[in-house]
N, C-alpha and C. Protein backbone atom coordinates (compact mmCIF):
# COMPACT_ATOMS: atom_id res chain seq x y z
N UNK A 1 54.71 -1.99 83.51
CA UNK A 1 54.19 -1.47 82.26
C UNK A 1 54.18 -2.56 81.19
N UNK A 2 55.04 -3.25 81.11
CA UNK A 2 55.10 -4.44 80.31
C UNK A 2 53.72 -5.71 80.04
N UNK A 3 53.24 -5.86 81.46
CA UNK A 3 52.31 -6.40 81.29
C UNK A 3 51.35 -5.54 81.16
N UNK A 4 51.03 -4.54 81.35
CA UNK A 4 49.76 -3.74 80.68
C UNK A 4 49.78 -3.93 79.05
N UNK A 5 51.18 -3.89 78.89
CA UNK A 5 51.38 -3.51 77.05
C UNK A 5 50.87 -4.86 76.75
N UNK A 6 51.01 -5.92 77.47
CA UNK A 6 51.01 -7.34 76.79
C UNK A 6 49.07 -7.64 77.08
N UNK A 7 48.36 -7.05 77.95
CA UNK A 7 47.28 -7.63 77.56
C UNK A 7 46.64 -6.50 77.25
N UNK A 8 47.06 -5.66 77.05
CA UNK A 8 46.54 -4.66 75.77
C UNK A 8 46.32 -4.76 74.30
N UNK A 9 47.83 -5.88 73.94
CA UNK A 9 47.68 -6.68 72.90
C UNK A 9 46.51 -7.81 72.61
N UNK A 10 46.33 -8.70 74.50
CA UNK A 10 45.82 -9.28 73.88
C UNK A 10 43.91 -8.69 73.89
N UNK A 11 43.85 -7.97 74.12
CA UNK A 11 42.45 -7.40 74.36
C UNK A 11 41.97 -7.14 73.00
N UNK A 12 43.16 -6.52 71.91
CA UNK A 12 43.15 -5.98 70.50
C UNK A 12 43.25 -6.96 69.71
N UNK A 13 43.73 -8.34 69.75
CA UNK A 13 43.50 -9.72 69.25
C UNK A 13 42.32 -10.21 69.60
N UNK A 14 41.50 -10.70 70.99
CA UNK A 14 40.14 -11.13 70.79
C UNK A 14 39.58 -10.11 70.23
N UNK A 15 39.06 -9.37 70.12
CA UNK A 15 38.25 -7.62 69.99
C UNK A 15 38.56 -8.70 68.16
N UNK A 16 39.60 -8.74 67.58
CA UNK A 16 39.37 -8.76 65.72
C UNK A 16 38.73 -10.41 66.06
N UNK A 17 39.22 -11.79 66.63
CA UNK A 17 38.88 -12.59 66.54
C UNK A 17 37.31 -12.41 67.22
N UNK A 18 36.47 -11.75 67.26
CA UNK A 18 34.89 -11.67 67.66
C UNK A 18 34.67 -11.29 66.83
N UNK A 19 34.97 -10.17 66.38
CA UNK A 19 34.56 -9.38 65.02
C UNK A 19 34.69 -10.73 63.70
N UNK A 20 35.54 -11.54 63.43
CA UNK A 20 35.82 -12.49 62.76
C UNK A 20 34.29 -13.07 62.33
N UNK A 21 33.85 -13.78 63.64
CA UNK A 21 33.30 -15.06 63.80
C UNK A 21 31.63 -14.82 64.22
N UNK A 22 31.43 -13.31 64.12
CA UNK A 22 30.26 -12.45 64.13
C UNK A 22 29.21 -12.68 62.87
N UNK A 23 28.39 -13.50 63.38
CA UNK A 23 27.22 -13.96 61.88
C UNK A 23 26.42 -12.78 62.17
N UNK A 24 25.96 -12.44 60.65
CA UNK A 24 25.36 -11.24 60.47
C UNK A 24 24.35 -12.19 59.56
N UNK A 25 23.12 -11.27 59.24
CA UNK A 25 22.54 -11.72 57.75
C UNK A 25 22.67 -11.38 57.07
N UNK A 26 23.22 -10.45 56.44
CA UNK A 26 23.80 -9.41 55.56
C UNK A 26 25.55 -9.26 55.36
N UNK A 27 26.08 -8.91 54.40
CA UNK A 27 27.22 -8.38 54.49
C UNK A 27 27.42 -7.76 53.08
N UNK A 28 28.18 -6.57 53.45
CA UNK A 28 28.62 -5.40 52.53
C UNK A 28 29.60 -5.73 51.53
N UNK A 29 29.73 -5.39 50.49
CA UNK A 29 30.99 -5.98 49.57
C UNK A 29 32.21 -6.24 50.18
N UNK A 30 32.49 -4.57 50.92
CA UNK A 30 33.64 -4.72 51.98
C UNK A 30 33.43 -5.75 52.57
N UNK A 31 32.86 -5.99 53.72
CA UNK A 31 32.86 -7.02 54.66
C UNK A 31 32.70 -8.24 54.07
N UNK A 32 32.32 -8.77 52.51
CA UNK A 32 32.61 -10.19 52.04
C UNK A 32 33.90 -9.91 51.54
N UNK A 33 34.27 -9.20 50.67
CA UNK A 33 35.66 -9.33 50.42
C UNK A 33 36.57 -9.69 51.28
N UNK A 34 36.81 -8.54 52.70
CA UNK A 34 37.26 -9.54 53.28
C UNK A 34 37.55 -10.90 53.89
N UNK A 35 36.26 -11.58 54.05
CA UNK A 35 36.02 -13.02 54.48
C UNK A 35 36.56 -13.79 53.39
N UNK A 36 36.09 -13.10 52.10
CA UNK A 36 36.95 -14.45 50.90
C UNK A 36 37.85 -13.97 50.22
N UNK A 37 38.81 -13.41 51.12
CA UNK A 37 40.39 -12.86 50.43
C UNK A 37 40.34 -12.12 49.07
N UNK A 38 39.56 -11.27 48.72
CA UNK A 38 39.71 -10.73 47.36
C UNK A 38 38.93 -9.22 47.74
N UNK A 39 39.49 -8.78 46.17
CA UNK A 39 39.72 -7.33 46.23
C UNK A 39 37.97 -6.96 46.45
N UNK A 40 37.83 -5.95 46.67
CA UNK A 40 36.36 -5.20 47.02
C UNK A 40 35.45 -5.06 45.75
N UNK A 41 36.75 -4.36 44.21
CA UNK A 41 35.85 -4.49 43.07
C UNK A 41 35.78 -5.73 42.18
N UNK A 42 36.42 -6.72 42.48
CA UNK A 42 36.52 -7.80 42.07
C UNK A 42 34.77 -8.46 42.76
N UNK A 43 34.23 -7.97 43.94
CA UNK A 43 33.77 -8.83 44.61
C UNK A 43 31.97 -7.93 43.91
N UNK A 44 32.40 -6.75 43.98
CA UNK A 44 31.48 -6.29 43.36
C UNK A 44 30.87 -6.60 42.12
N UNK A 45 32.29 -6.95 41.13
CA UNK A 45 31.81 -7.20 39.82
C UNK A 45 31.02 -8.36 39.52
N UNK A 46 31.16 -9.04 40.58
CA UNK A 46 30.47 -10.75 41.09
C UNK A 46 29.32 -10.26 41.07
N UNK A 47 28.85 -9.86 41.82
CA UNK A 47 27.74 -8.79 42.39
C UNK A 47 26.53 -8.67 41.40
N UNK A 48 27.34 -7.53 39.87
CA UNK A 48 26.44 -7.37 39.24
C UNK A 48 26.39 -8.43 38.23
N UNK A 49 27.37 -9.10 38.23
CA UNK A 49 27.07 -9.81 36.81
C UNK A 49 26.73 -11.39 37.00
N UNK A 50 26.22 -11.40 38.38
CA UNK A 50 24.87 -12.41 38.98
C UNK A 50 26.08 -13.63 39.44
N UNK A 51 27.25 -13.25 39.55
CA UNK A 51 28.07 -14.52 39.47
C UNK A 51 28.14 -14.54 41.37
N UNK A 52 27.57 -13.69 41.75
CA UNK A 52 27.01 -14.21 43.50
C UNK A 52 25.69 -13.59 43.86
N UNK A 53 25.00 -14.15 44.27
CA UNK A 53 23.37 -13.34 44.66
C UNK A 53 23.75 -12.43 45.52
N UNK A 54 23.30 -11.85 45.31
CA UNK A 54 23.09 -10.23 45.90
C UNK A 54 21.86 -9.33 46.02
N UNK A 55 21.95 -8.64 46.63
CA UNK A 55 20.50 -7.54 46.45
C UNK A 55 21.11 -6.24 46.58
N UNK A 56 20.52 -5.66 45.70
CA UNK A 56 21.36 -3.95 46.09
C UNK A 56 20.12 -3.15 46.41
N UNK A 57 20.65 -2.46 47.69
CA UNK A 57 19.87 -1.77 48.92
C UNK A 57 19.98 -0.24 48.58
N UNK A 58 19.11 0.46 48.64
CA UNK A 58 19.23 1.79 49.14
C UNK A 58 19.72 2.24 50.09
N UNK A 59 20.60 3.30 50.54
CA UNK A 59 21.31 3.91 51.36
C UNK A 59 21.31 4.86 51.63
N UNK A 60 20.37 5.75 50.88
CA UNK A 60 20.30 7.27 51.32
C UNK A 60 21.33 7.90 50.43
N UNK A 61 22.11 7.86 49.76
CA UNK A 61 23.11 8.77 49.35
C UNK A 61 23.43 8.84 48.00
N UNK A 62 22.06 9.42 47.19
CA UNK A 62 22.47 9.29 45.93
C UNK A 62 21.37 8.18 45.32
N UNK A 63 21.72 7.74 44.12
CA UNK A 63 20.55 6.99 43.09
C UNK A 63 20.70 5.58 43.31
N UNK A 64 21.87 5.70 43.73
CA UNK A 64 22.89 4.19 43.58
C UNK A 64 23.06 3.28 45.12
N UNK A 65 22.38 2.06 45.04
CA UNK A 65 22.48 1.28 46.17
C UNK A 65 23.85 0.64 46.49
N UNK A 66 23.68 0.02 47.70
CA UNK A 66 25.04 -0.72 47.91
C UNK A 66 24.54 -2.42 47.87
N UNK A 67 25.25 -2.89 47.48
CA UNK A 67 25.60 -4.52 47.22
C UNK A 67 25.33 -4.89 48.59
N UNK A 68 24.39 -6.05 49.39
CA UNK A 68 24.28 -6.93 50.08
C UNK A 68 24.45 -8.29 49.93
N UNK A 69 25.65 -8.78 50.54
CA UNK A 69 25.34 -10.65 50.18
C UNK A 69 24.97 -10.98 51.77
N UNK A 70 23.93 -12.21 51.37
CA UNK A 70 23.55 -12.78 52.58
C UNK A 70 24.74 -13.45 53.14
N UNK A 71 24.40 -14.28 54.70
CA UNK A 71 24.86 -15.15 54.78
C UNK A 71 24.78 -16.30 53.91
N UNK A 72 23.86 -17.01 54.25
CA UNK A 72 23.59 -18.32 53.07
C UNK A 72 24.23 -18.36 51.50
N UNK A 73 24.85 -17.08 50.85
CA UNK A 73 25.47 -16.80 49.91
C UNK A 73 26.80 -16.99 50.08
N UNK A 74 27.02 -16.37 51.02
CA UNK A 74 28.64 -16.85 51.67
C UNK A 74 28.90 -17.94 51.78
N UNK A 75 27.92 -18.47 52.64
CA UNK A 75 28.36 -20.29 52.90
C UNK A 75 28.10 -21.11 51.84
N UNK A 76 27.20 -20.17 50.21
CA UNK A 76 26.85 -20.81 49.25
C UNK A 76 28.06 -20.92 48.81
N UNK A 77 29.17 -19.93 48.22
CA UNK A 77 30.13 -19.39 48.06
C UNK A 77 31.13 -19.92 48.20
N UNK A 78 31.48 -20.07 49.85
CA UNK A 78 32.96 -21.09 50.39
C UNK A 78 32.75 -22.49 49.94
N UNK A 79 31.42 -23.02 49.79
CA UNK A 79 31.59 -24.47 49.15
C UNK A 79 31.15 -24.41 47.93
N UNK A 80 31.24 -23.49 47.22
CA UNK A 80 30.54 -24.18 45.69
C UNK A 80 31.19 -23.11 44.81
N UNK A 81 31.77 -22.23 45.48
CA UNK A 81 32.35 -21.13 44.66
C UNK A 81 31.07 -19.99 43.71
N UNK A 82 31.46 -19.48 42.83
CA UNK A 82 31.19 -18.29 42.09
C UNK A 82 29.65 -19.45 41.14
N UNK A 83 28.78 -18.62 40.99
CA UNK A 83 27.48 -18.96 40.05
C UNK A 83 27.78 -18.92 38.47
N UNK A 84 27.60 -20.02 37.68
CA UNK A 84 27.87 -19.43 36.30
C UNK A 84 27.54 -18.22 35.73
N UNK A 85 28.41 -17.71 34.89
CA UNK A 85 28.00 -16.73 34.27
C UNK A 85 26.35 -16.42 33.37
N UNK A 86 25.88 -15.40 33.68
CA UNK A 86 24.73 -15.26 33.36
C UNK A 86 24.88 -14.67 31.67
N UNK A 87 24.12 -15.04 30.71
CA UNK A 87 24.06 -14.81 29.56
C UNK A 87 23.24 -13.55 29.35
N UNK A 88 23.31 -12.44 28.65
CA UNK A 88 22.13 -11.48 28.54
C UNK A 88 21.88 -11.47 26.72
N UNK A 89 20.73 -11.01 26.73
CA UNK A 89 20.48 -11.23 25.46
C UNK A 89 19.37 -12.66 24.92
């Protein structure tokens, strides 16, 4: 039984390390937050106030879209960090 338990573990370790390293073209606030260690509304507030490109998508549920960052935003992101703040007015 021991070794069942042990590559049960490791089946549940590759299974997150694929999920990791899985390029998408898209990703959800959730799913960037997690990649760049920060909170979900923190990542959102990026979102709207242009300080990461984004597009907000329709979803069916309501008036209100959900936040998409590309890839290429991400990798804009890990090397160059956050976009200056946008001025309104």
């Amino acid at each position: 039984m021991r070794l069942r338990e042990r590559l049960d573990r490791i089946e549940r370790m590759l299974a997150v390390l694929v999920e990791r390293q899985t390029v998408r073209d898209f990703y959800t606030v959730e799913e960037f937050a997690k990649i760049v260690g920060r909170a979900e509304y923190t990542c959102r507030e990026w979102c709207r106030q242009g300080r990461i490109s984004a597009k907000k998508l329709s979803h069916g549920r309501g008036n209100e879209g959900e936040w998409r960052v590309s890839h290429e935003e991400l990798l804009r992101y890990q090397k160059e960090g956050l976009l200056p703040l946008r001025r309104f007015g």
